[in-house]
PDB file of N, CA and C in Angstrom:
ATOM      1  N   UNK A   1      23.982  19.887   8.142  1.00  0.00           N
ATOM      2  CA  UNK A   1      24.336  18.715   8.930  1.00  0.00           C
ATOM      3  C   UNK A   1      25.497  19.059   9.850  1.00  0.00           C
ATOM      4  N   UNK A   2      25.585  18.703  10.926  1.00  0.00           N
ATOM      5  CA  UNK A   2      26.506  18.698  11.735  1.00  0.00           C
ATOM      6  C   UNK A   2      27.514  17.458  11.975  1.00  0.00           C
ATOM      7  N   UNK A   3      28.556  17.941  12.498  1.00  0.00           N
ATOM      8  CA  UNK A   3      29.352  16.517  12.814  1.00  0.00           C
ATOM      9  C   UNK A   3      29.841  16.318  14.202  1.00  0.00           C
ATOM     10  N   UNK A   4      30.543  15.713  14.407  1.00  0.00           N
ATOM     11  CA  UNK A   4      30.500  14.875  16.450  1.00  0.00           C
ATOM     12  C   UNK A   4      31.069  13.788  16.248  1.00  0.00           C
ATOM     13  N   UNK A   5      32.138  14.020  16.913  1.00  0.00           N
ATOM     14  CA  UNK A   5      33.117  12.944  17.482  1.00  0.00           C
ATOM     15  C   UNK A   5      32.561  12.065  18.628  1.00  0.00           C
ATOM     16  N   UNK A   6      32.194  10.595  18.733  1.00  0.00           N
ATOM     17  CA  UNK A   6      31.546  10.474  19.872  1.00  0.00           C
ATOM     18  C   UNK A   6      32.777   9.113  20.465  1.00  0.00           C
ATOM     19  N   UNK A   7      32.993   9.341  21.420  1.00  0.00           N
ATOM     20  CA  UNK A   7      34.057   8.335  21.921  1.00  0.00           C
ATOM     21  C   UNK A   7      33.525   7.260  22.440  1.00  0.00           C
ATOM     22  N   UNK A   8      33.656   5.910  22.893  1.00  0.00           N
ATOM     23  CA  UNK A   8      33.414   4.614  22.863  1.00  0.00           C
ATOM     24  C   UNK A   8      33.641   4.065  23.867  1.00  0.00           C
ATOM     25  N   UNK A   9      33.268   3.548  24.474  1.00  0.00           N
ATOM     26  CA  UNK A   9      34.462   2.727  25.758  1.00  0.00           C
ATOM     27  C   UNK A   9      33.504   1.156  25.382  1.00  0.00           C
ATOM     28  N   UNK A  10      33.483   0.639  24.045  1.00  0.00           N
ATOM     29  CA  UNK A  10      32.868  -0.922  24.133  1.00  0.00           C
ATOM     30  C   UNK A  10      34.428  -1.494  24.824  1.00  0.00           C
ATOM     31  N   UNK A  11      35.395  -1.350  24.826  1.00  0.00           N
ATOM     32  CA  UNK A  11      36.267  -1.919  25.392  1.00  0.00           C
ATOM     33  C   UNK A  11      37.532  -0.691  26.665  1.00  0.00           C
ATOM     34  N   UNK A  12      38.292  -1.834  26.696  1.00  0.00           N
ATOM     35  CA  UNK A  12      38.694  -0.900  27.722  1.00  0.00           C
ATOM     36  C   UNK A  12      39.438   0.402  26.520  1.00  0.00           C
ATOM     37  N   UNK A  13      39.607   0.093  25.781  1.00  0.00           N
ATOM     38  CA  UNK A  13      40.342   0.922  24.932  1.00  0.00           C
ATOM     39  C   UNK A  13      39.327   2.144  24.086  1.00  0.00           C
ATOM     40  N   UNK A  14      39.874   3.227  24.060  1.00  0.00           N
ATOM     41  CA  UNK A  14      38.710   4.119  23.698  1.00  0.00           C
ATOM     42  C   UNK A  14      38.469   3.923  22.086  1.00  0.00           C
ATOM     43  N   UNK A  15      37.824   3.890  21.202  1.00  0.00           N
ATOM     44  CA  UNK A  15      37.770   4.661  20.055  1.00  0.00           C
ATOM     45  C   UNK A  15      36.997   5.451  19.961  1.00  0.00           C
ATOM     46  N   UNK A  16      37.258   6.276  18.677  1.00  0.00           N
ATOM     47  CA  UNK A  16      37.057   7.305  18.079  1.00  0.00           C
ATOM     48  C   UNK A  16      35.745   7.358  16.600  1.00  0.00           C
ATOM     49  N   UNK A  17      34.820   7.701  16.575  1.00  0.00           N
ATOM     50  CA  UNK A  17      33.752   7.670  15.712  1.00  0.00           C
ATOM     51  C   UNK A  17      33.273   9.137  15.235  1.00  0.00           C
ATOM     52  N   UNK A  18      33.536   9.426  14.129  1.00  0.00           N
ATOM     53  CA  UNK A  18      32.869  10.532  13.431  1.00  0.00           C
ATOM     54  C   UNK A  18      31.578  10.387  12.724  1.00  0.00           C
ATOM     55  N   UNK A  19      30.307  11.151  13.605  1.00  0.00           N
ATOM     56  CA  UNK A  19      29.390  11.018  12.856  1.00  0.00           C
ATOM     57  C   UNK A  19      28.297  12.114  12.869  1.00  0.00           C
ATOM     58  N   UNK A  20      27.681  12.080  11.607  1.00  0.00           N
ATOM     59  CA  UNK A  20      27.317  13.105  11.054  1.00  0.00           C
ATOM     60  C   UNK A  20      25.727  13.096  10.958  1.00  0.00           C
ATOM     61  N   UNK A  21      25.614  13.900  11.540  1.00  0.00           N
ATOM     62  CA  UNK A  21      23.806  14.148  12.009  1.00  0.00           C
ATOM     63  C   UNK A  21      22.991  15.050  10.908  1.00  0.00           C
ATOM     64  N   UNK A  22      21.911  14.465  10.337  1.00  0.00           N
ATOM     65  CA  UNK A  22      21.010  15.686   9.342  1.00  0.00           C
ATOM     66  C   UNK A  22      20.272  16.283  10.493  1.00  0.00           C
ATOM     67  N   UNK A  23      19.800  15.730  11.701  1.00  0.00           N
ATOM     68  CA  UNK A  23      18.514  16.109  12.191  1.00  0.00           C
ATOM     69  C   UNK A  23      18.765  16.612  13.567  1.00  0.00           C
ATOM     70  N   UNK A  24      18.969  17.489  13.940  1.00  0.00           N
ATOM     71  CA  UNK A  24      19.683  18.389  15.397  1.00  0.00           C
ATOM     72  C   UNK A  24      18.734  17.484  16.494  1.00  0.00           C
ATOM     73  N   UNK A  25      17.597  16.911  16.674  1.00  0.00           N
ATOM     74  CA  UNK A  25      16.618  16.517  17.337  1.00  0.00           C
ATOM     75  C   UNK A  25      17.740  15.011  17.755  1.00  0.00           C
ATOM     76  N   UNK A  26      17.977  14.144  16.468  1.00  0.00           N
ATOM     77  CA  UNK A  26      18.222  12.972  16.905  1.00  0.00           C
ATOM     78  C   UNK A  26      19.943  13.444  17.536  1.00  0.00           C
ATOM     79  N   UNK A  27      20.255  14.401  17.434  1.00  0.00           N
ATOM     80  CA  UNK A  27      22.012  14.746  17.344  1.00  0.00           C
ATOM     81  C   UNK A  27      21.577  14.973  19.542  1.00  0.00           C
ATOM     82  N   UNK A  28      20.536  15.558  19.797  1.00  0.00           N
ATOM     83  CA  UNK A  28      20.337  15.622  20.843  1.00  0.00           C
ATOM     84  C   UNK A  28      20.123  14.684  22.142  1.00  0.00           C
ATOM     85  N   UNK A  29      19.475  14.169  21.238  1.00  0.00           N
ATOM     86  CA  UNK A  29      19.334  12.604  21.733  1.00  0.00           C
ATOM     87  C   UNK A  29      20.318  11.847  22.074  1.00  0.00           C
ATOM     88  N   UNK A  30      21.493  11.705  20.887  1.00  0.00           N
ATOM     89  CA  UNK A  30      22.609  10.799  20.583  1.00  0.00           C
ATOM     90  C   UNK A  30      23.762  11.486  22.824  1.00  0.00           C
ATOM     91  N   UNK A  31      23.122  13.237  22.069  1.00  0.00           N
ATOM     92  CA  UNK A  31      24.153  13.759  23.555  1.00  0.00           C
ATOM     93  C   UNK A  31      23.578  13.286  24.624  1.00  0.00           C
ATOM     94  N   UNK A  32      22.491  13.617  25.059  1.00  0.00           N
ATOM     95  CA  UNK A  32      21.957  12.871  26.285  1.00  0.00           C
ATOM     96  C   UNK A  32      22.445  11.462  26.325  1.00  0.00           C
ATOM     97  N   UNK A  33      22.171  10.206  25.307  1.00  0.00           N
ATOM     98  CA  UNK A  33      22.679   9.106  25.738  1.00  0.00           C
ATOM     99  C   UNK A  33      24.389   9.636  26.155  1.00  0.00           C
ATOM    100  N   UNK A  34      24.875   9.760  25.827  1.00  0.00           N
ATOM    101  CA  UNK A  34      26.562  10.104  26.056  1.00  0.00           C
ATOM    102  C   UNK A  34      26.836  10.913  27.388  1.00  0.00           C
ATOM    103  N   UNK A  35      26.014  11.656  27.597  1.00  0.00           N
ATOM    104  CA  UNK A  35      25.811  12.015  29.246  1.00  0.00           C
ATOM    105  C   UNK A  35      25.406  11.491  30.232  1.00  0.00           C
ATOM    106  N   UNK A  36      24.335  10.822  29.619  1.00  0.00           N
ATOM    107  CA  UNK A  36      23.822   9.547  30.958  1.00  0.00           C
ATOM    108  C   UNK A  36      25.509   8.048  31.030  1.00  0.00           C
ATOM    109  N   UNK A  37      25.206   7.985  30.101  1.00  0.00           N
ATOM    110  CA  UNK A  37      26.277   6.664  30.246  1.00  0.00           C
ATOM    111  C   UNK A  37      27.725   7.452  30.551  1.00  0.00           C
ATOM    112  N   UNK A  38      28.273   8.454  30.451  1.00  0.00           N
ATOM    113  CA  UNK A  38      28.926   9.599  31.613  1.00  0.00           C
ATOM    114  C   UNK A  38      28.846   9.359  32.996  1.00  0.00           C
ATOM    115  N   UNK A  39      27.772   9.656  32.890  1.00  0.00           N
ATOM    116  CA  UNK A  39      27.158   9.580  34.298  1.00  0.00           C
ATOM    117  C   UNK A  39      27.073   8.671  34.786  1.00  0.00           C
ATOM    118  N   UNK A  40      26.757   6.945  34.433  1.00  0.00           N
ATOM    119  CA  UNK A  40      26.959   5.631  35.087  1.00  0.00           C
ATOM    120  C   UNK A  40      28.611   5.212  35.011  1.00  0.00           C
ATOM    121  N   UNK A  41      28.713   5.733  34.537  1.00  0.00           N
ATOM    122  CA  UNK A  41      30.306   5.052  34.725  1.00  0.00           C
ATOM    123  C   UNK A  41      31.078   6.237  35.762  1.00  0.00           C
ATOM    124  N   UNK A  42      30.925   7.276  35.472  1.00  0.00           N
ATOM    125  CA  UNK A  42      31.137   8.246  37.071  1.00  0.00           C
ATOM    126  C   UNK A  42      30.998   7.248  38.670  1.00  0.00           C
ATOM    127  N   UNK A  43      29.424   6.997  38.664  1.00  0.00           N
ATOM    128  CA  UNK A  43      29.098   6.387  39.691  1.00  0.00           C
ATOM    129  C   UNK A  43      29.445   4.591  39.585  1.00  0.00           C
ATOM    130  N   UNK A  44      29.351   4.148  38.577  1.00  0.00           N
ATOM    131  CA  UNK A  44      29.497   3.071  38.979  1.00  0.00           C
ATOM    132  C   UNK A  44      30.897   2.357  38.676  1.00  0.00           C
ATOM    133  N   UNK A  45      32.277   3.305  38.024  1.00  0.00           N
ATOM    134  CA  UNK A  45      32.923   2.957  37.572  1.00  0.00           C
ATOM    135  C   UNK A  45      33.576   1.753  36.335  1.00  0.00           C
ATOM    136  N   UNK A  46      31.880   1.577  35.703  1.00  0.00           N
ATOM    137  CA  UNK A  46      31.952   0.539  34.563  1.00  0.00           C
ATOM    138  C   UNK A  46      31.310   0.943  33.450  1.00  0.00           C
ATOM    139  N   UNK A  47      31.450   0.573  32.491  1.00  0.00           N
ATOM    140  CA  UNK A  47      30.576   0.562  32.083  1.00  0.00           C
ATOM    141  C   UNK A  47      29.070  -0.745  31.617  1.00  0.00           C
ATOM    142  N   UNK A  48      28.323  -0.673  30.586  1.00  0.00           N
ATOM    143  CA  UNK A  48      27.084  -1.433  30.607  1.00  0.00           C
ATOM    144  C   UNK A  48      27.903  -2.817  29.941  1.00  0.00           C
ATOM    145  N   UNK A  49      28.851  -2.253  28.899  1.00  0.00           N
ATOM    146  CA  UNK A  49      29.644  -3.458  27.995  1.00  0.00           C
ATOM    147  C   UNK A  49      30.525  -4.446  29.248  1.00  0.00           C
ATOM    148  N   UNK A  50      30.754  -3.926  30.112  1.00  0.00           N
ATOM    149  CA  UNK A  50      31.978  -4.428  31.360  1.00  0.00           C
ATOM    150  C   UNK A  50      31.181  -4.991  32.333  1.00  0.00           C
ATOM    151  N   UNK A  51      29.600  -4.044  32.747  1.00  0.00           N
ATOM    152  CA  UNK A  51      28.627  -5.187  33.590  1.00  0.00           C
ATOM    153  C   UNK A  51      28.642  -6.153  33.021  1.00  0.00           C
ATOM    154  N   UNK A  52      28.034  -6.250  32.331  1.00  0.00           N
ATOM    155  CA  UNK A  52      27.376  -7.454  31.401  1.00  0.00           C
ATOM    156  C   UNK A  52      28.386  -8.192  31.149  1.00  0.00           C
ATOM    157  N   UNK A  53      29.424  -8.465  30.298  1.00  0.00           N
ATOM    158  CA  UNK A  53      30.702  -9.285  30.211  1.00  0.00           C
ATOM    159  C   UNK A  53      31.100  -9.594  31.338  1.00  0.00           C
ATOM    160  N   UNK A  54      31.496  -8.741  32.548  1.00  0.00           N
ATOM    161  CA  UNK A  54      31.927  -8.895  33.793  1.00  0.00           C
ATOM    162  C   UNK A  54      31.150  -9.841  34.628  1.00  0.00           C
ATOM    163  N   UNK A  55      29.976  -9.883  34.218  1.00  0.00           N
ATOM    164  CA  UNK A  55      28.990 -10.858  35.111  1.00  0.00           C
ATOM    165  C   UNK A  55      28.154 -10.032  36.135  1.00  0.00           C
ATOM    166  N   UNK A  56      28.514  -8.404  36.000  1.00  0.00           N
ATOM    167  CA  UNK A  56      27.908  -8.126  37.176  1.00  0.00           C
ATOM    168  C   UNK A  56      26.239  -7.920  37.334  1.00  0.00           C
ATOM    169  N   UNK A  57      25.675  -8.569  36.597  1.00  0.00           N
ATOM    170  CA  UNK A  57      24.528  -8.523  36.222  1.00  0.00           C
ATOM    171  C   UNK A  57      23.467  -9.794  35.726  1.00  0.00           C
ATOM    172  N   UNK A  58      22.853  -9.899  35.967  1.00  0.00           N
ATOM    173  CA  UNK A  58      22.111 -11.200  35.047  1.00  0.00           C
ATOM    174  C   UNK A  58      21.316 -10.577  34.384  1.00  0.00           C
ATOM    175  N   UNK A  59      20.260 -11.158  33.701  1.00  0.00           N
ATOM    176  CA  UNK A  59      19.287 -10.862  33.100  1.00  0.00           C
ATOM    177  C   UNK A  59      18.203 -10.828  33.316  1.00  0.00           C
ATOM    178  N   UNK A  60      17.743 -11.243  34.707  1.00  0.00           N
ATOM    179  CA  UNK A  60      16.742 -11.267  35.762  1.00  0.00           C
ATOM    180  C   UNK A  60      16.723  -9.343  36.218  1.00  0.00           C
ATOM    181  N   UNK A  61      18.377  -9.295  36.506  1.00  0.00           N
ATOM    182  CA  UNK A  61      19.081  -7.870  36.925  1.00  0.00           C
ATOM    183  C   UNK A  61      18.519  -7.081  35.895  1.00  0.00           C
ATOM    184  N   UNK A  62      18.602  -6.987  35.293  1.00  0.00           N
ATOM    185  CA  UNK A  62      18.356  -6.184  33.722  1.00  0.00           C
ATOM    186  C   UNK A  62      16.963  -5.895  33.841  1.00  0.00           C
ATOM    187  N   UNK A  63      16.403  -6.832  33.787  1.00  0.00           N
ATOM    188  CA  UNK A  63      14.658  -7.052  33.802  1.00  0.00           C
ATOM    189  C   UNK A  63      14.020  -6.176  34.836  1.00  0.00           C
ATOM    190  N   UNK A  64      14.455  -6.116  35.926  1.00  0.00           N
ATOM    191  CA  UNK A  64      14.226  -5.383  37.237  1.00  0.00           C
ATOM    192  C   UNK A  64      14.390  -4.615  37.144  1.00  0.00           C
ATOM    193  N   UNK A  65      15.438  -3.728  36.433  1.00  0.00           N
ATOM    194  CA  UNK A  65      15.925  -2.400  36.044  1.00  0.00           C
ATOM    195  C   UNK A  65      14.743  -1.522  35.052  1.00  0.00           C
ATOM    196  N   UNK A  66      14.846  -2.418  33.616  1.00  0.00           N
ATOM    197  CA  UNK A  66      13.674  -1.786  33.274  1.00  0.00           C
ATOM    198  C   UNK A  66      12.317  -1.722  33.321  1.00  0.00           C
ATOM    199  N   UNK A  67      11.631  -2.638  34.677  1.00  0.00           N
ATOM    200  CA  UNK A  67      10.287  -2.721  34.872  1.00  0.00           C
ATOM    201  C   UNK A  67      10.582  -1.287  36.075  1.00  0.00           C
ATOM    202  N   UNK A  68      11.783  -1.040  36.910  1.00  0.00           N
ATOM    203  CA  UNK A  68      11.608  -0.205  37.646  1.00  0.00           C
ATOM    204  C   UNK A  68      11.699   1.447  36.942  1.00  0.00           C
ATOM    205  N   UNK A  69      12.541   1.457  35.850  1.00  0.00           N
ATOM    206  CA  UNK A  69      12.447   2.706  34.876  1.00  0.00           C
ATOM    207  C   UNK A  69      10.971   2.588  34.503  1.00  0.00           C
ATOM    208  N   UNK A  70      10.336   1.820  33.715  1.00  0.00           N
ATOM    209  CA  UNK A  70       9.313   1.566  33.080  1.00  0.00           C
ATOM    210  C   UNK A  70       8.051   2.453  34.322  1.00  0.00           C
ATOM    211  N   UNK A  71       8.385   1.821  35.293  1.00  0.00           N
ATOM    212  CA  UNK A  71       7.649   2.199  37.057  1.00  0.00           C
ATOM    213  C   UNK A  71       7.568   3.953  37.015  1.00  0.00           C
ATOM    214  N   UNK A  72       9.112   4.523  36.610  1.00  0.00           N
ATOM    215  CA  UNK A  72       9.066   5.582  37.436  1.00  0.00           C
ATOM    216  C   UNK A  72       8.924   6.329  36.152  1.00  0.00           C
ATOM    217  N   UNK A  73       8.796   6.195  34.352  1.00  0.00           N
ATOM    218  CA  UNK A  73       8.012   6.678  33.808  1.00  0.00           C
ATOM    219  C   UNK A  73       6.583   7.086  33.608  1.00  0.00           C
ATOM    220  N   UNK A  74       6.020   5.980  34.057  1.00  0.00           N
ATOM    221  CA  UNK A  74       4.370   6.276  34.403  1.00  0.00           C
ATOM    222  C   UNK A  74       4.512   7.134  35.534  1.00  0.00           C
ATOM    223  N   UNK A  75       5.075   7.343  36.627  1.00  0.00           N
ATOM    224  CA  UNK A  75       5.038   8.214  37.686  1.00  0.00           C
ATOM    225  C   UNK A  75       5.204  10.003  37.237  1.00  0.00           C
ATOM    226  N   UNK A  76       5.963   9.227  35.940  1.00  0.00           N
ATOM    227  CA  UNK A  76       6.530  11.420  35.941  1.00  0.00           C
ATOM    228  C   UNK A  76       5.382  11.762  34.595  1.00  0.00           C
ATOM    229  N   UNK A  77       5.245  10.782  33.979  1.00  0.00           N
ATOM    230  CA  UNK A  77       4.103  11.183  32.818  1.00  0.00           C
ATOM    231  C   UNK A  77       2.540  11.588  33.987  1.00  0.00           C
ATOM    232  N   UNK A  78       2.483  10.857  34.696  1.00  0.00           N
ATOM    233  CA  UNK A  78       0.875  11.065  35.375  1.00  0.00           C
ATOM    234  C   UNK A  78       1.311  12.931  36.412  1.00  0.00           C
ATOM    235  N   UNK A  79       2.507  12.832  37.234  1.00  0.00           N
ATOM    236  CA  UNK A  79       2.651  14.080  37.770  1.00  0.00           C
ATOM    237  C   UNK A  79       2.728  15.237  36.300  1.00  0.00           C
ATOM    238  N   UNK A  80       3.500  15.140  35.460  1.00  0.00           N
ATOM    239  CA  UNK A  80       3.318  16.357  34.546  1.00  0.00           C
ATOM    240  C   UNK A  80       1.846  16.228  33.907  1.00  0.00           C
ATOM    241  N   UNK A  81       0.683  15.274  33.863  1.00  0.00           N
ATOM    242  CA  UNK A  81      -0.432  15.295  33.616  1.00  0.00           C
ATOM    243  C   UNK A  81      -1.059  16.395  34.724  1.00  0.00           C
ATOM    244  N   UNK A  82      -1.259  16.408  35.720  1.00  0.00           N
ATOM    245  CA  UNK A  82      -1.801  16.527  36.933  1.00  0.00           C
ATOM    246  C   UNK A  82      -0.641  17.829  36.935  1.00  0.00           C
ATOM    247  N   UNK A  83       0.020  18.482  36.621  1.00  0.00           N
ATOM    248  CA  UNK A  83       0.842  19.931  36.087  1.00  0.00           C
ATOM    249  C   UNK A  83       0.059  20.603  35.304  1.00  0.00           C
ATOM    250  N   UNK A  84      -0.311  20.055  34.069  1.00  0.00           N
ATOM    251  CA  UNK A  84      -1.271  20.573  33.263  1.00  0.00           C
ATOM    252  C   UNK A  84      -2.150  20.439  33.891  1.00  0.00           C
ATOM    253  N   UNK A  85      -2.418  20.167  34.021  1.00  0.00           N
ATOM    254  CA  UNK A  85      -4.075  20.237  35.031  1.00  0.00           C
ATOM    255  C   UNK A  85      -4.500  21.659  35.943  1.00  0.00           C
ATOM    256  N   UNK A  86      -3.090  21.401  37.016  1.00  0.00           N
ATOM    257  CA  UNK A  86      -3.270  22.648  37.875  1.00  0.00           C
ATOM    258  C   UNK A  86      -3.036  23.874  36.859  1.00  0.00           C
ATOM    259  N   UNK A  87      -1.882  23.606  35.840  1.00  0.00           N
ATOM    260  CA  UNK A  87      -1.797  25.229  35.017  1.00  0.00           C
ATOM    261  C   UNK A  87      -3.007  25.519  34.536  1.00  0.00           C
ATOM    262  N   UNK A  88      -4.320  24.738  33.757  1.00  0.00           N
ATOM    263  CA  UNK A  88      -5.410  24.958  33.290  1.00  0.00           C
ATOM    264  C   UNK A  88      -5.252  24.833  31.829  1.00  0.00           C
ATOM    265  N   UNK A  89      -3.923  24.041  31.543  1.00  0.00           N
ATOM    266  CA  UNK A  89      -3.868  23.089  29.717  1.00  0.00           C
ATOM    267  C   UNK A  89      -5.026  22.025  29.528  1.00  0.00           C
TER     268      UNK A  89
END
């Protein structure tokens, strides 16, 4: 098992969480989320806890967001289909 400090920003104040992974797969996972939400608060200087509380968002907003993720998943699942295809999988 491994362990990982993963830091917090539910508020403006950071904490600190130690936690301990059996399964390297989900420990991978856990990093990507922590890089993407990195990455929105880079660009958008908030975070999702501070939209949302902040108002900068509704739930209409939200909805739109994930029908347009939802959108551009079927787009990359059908191109890596049509990948295999041309490789001859």
């Amino acid at each position: 098992m491994s362990d990982r400090e993963i830091m917090n920003a539910k508020t403006a104040d950071w904490t600190r969480k130690l936690v301990t992974f059996r399964d390297p797969v989900v420990e991978n996972v856990c990093d990507k989320f922590i890089q993407r939400s990195d990455i929105g608060f880079k660009k958008y200087g908030r975070t999702l806890h501070t939209e949302r509380t902040g108002g900068h968002k509704d739930l209409a907003g939200y909805l739109n967001d994930i029908q347009e993720e939802l959108m551009d998943a079927i787009l990359y699942i059908q191109a890596a289909r049509e990948e295999l295809e041309d490789n001859g999988s």
